[in-house]
C-alpha atoms as a PDB file:
ATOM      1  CA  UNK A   1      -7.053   4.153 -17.540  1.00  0.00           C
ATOM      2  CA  UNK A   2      -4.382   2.424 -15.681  1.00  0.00           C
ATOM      3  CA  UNK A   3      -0.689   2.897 -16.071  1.00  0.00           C
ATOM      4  CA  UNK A   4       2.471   1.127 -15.636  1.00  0.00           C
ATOM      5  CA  UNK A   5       4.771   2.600 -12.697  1.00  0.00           C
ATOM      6  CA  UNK A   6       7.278   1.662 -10.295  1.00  0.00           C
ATOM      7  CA  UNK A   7       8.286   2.953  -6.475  1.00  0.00           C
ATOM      8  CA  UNK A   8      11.217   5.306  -7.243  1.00  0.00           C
ATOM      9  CA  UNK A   9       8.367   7.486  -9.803  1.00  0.00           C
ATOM     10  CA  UNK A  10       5.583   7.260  -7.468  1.00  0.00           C
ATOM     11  CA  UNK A  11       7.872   8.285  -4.321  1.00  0.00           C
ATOM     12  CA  UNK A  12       9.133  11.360  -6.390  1.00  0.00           C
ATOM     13  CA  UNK A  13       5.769  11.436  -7.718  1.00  0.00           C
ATOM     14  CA  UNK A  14       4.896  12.080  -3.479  1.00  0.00           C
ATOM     15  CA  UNK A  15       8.056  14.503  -2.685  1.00  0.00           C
ATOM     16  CA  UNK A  16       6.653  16.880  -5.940  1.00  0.00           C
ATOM     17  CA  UNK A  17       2.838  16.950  -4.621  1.00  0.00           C
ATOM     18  CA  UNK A  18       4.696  17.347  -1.252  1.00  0.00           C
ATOM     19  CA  UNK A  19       6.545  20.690  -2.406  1.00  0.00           C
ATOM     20  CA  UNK A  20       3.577  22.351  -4.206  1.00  0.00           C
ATOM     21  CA  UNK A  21       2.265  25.043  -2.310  1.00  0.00           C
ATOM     22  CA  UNK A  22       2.545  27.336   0.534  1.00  0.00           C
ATOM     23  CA  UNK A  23       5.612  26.661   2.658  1.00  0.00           C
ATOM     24  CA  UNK A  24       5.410  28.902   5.023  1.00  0.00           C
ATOM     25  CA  UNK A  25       4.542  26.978   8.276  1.00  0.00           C
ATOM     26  CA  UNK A  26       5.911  24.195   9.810  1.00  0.00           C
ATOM     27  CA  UNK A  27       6.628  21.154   8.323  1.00  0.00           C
ATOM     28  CA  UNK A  28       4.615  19.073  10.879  1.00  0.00           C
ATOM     29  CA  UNK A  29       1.564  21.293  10.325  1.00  0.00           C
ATOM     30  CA  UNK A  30       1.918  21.220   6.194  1.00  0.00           C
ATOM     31  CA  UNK A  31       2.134  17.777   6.000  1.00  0.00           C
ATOM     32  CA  UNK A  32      -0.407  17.488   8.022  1.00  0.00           C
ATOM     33  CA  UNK A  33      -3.030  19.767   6.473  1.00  0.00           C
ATOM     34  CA  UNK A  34      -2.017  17.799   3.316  1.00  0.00           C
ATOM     35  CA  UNK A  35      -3.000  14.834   4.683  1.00  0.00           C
ATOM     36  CA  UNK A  36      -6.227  15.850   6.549  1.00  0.00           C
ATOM     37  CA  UNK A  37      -4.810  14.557   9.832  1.00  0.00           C
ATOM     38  CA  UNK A  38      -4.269  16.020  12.723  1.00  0.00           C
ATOM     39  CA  UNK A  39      -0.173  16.890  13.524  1.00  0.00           C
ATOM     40  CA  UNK A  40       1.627  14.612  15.511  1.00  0.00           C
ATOM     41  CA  UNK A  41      -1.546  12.364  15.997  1.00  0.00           C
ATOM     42  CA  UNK A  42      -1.751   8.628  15.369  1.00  0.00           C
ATOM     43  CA  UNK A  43      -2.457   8.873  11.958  1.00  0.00           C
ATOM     44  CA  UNK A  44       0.226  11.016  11.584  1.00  0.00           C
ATOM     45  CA  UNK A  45       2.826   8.829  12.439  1.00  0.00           C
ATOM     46  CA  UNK A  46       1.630   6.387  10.551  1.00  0.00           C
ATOM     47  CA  UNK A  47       2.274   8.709   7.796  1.00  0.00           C
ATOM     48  CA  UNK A  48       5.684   9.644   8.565  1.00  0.00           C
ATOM     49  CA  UNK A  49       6.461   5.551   9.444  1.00  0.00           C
ATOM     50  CA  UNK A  50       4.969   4.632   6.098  1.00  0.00           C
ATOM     51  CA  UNK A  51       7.418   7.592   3.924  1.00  0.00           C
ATOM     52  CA  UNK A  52      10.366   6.436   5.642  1.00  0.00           C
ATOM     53  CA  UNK A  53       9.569   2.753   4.881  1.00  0.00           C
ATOM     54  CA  UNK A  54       9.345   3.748   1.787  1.00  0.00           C
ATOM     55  CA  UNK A  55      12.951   5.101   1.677  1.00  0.00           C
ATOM     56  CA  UNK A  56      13.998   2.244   3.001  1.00  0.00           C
ATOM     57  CA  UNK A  57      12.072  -0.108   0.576  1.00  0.00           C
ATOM     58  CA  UNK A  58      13.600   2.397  -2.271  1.00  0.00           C
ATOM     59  CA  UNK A  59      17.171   2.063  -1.284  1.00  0.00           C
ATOM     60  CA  UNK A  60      16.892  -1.728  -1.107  1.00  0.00           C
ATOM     61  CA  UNK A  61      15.499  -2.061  -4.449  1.00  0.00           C
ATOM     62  CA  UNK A  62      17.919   0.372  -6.135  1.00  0.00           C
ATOM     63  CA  UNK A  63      20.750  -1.607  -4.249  1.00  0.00           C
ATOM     64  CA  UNK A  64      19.583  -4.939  -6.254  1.00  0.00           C
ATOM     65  CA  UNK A  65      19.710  -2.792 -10.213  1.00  0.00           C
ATOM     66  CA  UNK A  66      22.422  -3.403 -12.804  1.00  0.00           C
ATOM     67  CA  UNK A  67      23.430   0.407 -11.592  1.00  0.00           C
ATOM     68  CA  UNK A  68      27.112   1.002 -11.064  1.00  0.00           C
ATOM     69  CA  UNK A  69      27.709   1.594  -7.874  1.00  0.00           C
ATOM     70  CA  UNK A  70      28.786   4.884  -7.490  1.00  0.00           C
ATOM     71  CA  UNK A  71      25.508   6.159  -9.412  1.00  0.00           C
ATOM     72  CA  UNK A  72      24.173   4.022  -6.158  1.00  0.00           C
ATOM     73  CA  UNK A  73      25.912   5.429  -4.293  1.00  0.00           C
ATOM     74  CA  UNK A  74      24.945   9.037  -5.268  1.00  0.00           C
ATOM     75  CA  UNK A  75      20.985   7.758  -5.656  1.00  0.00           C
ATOM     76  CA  UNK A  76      21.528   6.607  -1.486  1.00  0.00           C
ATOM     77  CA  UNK A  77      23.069  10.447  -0.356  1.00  0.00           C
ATOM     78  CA  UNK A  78      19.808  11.697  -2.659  1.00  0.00           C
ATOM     79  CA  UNK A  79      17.562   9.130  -0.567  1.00  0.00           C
ATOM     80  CA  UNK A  80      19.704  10.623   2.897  1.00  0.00           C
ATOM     81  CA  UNK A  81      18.867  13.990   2.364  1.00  0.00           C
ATOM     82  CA  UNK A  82      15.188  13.325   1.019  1.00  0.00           C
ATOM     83  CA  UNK A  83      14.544  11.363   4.403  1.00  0.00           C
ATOM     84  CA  UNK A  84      15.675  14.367   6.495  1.00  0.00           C
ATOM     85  CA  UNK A  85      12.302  16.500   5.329  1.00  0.00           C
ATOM     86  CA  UNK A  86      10.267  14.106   7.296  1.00  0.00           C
ATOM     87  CA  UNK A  87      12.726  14.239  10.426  1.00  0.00           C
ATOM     88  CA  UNK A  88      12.118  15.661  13.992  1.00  0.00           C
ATOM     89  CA  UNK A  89      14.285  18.870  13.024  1.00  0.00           C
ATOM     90  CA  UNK A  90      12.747  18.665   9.195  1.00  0.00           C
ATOM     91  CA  UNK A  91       9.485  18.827  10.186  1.00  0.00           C
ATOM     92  CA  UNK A  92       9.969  21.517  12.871  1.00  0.00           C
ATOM     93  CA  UNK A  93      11.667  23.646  10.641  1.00  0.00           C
ATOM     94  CA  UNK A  94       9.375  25.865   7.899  1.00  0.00           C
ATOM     95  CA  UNK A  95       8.129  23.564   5.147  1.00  0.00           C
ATOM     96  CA  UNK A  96       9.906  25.620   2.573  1.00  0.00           C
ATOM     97  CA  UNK A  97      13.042  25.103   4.279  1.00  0.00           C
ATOM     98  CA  UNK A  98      12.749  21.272   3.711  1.00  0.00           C
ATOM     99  CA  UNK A  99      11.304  22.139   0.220  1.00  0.00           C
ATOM    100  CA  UNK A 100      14.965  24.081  -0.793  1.00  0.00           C
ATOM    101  CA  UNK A 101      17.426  22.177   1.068  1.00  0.00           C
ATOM    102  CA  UNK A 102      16.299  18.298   0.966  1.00  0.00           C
ATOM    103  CA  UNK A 103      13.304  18.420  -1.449  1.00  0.00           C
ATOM    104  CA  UNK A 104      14.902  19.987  -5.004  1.00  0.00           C
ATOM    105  CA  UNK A 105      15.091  18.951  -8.079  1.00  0.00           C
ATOM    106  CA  UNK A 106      18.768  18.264  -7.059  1.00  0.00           C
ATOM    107  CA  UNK A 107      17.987  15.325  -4.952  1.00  0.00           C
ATOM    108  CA  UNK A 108      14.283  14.062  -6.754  1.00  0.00           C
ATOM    109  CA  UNK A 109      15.558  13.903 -10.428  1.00  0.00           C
ATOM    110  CA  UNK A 110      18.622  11.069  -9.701  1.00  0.00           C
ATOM    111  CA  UNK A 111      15.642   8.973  -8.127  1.00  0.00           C
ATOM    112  CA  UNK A 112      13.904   9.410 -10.756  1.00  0.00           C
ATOM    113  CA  UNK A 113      16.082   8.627 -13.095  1.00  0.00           C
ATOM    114  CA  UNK A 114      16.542   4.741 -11.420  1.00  0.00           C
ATOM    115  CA  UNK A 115      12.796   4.554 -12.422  1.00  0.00           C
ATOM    116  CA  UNK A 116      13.700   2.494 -15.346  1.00  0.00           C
ATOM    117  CA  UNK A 117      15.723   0.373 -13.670  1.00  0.00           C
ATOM    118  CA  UNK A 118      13.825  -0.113 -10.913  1.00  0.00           C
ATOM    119  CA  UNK A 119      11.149  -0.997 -12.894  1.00  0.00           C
ATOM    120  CA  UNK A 120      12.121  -4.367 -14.410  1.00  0.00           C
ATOM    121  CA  UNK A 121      12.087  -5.749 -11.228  1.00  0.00           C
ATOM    122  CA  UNK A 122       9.362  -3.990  -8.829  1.00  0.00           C
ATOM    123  CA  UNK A 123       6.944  -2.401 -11.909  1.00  0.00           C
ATOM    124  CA  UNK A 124       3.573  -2.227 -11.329  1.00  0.00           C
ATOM    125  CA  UNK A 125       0.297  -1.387 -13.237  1.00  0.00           C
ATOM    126  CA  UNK A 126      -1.693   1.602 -10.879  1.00  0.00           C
ATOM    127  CA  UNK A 127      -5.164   1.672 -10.912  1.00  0.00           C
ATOM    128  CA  UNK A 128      -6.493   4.987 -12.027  1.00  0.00           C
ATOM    129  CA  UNK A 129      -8.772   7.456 -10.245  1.00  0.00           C
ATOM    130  CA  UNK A 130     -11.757   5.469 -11.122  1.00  0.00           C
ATOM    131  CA  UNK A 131     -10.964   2.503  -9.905  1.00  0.00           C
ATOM    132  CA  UNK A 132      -9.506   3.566  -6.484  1.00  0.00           C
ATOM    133  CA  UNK A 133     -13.087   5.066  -5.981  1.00  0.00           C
ATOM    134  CA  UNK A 134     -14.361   1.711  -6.803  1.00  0.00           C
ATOM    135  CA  UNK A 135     -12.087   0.060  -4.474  1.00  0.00           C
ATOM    136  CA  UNK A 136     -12.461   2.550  -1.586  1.00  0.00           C
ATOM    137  CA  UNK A 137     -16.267   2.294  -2.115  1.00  0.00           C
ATOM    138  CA  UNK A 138     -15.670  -1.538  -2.239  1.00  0.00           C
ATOM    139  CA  UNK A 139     -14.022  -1.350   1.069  1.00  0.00           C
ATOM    140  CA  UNK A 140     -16.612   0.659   2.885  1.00  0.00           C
ATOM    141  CA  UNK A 141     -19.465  -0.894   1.528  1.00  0.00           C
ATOM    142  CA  UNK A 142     -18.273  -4.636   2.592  1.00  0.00           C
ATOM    143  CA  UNK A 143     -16.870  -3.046   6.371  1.00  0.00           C
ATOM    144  CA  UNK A 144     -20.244  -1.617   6.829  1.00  0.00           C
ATOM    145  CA  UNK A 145     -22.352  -4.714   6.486  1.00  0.00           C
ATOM    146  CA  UNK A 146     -19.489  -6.396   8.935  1.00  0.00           C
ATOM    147  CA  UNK A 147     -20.256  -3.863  11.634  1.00  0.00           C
ATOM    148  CA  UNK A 148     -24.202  -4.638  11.364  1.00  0.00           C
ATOM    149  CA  UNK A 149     -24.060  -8.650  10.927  1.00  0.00           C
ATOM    150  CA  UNK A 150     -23.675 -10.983  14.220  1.00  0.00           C
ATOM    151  CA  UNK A 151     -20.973 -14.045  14.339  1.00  0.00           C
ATOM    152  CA  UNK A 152     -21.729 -14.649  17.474  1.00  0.00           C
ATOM    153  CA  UNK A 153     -18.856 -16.764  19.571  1.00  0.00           C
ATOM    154  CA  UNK A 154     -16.355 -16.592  16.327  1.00  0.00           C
ATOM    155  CA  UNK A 155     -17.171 -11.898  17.049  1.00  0.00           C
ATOM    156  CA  UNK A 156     -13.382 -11.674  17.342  1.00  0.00           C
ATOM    157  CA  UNK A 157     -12.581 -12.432  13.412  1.00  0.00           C
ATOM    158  CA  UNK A 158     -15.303  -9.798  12.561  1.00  0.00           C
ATOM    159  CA  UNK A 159     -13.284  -7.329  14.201  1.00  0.00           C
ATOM    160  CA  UNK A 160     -10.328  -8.614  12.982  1.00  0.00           C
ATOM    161  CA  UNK A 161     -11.665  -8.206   8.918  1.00  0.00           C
ATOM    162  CA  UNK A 162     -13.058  -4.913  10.102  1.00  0.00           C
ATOM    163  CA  UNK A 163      -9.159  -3.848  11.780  1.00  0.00           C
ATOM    164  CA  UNK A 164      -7.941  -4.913   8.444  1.00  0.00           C
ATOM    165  CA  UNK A 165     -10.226  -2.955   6.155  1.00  0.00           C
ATOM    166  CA  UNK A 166      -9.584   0.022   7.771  1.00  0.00           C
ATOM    167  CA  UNK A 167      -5.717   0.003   7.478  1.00  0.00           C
ATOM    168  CA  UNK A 168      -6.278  -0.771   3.938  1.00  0.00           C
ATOM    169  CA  UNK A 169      -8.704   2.065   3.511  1.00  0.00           C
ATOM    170  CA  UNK A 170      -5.949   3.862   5.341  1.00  0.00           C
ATOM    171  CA  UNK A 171      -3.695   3.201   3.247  1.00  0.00           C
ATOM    172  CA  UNK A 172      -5.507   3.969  -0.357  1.00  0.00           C
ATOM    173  CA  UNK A 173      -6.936   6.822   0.605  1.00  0.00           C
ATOM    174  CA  UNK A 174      -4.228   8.672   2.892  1.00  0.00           C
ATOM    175  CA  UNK A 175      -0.723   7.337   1.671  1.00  0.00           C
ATOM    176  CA  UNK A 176      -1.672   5.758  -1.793  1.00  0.00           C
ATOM    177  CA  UNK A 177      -0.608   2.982  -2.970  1.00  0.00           C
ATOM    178  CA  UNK A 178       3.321   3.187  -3.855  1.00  0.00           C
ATOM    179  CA  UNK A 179       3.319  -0.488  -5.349  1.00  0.00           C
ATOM    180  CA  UNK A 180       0.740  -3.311  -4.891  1.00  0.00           C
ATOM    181  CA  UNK A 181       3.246  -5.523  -2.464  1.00  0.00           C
ATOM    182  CA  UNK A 182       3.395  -2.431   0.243  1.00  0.00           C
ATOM    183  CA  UNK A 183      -0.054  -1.729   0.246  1.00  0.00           C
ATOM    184  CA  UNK A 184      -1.080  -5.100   0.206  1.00  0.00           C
ATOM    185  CA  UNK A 185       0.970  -5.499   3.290  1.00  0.00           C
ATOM    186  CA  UNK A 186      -2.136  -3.940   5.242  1.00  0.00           C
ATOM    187  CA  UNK A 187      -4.590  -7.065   3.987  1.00  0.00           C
ATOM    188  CA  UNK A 188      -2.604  -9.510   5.821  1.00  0.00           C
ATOM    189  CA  UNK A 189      -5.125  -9.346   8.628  1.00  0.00           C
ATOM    190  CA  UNK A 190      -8.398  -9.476   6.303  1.00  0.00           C
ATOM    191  CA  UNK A 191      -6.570 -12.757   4.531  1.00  0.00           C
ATOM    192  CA  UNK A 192      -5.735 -14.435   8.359  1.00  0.00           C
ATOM    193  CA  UNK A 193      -9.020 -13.616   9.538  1.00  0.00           C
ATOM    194  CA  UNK A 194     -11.131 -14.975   6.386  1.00  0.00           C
ATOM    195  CA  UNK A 195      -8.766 -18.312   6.514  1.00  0.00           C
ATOM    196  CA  UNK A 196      -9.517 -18.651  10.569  1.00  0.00           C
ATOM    197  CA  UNK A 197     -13.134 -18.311   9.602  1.00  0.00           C
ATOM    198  CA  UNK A 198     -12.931 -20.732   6.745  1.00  0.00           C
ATOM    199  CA  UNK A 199     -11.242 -23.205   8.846  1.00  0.00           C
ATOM    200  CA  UNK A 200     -13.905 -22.879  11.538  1.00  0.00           C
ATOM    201  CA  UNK A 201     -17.213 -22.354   9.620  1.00  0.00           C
ATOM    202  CA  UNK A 202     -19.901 -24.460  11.098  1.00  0.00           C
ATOM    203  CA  UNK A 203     -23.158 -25.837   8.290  1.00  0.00           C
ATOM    204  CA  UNK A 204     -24.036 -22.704   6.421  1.00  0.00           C
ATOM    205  CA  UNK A 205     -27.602 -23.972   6.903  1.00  0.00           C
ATOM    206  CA  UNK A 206     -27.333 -23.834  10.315  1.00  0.00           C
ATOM    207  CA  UNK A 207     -25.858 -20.576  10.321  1.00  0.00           C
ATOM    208  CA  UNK A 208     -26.089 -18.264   7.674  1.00  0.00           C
ATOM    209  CA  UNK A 209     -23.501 -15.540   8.634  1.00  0.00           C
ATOM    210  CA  UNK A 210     -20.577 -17.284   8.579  1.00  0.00           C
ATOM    211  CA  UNK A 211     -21.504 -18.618   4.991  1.00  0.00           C
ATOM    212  CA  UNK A 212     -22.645 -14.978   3.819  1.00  0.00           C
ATOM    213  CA  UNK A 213     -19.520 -13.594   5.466  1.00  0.00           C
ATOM    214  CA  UNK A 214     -16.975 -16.351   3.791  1.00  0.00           C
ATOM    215  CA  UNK A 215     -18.958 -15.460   0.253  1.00  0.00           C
ATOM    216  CA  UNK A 216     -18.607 -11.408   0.664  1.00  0.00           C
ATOM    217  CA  UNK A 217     -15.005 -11.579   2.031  1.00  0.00           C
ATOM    218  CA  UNK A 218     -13.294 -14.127  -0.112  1.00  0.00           C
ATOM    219  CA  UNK A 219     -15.247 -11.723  -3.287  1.00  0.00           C
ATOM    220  CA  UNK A 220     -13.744  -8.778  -2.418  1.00  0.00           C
ATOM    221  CA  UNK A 221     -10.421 -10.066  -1.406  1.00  0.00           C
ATOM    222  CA  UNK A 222     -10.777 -11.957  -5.115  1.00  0.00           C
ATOM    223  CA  UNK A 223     -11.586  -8.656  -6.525  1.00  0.00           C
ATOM    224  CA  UNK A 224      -8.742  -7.554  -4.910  1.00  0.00           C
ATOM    225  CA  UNK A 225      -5.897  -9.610  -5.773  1.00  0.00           C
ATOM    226  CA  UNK A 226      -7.599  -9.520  -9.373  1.00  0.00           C
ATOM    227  CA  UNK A 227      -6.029  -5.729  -9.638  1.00  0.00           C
ATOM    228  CA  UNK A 228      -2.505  -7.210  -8.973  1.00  0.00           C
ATOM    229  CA  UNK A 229      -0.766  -6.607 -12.610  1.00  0.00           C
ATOM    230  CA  UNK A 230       3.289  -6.667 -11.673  1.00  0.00           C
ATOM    231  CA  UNK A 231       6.303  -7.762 -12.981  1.00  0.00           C
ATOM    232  CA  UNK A 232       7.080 -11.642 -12.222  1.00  0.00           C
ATOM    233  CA  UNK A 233       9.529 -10.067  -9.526  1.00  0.00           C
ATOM    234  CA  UNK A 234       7.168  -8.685  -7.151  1.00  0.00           C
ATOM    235  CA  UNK A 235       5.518 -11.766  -6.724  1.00  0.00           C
ATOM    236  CA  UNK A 236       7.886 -11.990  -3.699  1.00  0.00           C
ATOM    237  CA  UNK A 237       4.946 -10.285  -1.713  1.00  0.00           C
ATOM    238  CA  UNK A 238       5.302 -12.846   0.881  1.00  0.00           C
ATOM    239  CA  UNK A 239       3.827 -16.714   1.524  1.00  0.00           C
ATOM    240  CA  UNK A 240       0.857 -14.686   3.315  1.00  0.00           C
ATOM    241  CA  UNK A 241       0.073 -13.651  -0.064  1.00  0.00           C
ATOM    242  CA  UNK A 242       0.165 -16.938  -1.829  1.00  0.00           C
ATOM    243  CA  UNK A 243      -1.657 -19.338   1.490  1.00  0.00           C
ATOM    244  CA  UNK A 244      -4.424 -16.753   1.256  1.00  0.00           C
ATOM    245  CA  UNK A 245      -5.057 -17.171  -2.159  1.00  0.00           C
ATOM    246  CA  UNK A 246      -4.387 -21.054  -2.497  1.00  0.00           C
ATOM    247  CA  UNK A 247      -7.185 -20.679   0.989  1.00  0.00           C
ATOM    248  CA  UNK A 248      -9.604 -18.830  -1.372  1.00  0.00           C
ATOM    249  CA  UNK A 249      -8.995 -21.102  -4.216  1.00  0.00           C
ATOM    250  CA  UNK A 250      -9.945 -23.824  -2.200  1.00  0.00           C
ATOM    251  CA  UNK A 251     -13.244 -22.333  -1.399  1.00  0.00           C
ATOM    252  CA  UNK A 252     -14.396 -21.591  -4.478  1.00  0.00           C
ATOM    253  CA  UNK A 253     -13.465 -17.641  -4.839  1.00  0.00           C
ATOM    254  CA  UNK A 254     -10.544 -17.284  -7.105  1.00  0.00           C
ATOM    255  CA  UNK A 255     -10.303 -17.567 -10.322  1.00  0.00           C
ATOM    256  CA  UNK A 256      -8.000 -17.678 -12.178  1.00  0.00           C
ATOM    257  CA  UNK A 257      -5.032 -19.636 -10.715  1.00  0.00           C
ATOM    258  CA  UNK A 258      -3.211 -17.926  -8.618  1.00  0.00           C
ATOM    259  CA  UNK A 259      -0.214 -18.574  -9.990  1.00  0.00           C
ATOM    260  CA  UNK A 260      -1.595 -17.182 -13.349  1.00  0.00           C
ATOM    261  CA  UNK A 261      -2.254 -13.828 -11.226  1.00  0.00           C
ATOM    262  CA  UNK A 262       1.081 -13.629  -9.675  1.00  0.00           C
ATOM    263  CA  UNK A 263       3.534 -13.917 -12.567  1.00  0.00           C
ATOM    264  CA  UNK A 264       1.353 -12.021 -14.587  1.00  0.00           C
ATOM    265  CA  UNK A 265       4.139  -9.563 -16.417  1.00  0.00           C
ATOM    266  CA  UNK A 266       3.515  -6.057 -17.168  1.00  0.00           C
ATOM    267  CA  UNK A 267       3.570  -5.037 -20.886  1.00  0.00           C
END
């Protein structure tokens, strides 16, 4: 069953899984084994960008509560020193070194403790277990039938939806999700390249891919956005969000409006 969250318990959520365990060897090579990436490799940069985004994303949002500002302040030098276990010298260091000095209680609990104020602004409902493994099964099945169909002269989009799909698969099932608006972030590509080819389809009698493409695409992407459940806030995802949806609208896919969808308000 789902649940209602928001970043600043879901980052701290990330720091405690992050701390559990052996600490023994280097930070680079615990994070990751925890991962199941190689250290240092693409992937796990991506990794490291995506945490300290998240920082960043964190501070900002904590900056905009009715918190005085010296508890800001003090949640900011918490954020500081958190951000320092996924540095160069952090991550060189033993993990349990990071663990101690930047990843303690002392520096998670005042983060978490913004969670409720946090929350009336960038709250989210998180999918459970079940339905990430519908979603990541989702994902696959839809970017393996891409990979075997043929658009011919319009090729490029397919690899563009494909490109897409895999940084969202990327995404759900190496950094989780930390908030719909981040992780929808990585289906910017998948909405761009399903509006290019639904501004270019030729006569779906004529050719039958691009209409069987435009109908599995705009379905998941529907499916998608359906999962969206956030406080009236968050709808500030982007105009990316709202032209892709007013573009599947159009067509046919979404229902219901989308601006039923994106002021939908947790409670």
């Amino acid at each position: 069953m789902s649940k209602i969250s928001d970043p600043a318990r879901d980052f701290t959520d990330l720091c405690l899984r992050l701390r559990s365990g052996p600490g023994d060897k280097q930070g680079a090579q615990t994070l990751a084994t925890r991962f199941e990436v190689e250290p240092w490799s693409t992937d796990f940069m991506l990794i490291l960008a995506s945490i300290h985004q998240r920082i960043e994303a964190l501070r900002i949002m904590i900056s905009k509560t009715e918190l005085d500002d010296d508890i800001k302040g003090a949640a900011f030098g918490c954020l500081g020193q958190i951000r320092t276990a996924f540095s160069e010298n952090g991550l060189q260091n033993q993990w349990q070194h990071s663990i101690t000095n930047f990843l303690s209680d002392t520096y998670l609990t005042p983060i978490r403790m913004t969670s409720g104020y946090v929350r009336v602004h960038n709250g989210y409902q998180v999918p459970d277990d079940d339905e990430l493994a519908d979603m990541v099964s989702e994902i696959e099945t839809l970017r393996g039938w891409l990979i075997e169909i043929d658009l011919v002269e319009k090729d490029f989009i397919r690899g563009a939806l494909i490109e897409g799909l895999d940084a969202f698969l990327f995404r759900v099932k190496r950094v989780g999700y930390y908030g719909w608006p981040d992780s929808f972030e990585a289906l910017k590509a998948v909405v761009a390249a399903y509006m290019a080819l639904e501004r270019g389809a030729p006569d779906p009698n004529v050719s039958p891919p691009y209409e069987a493409t435009l109908k599995k695409v705009g379905e998941f992407l529907s499916k998608t956005f359906d999962r969206v459940k956030s406080t009236k806030e968050v709808t500030e995802v982007g105009d990316w969000l709202l032209r892709g949806y007013v573009a599947l609208q159009a067509v046919g896919h979404v229902q219901p409006a989308v601006a039923g969808l994106l002021t939908h308000a947790v409670g």
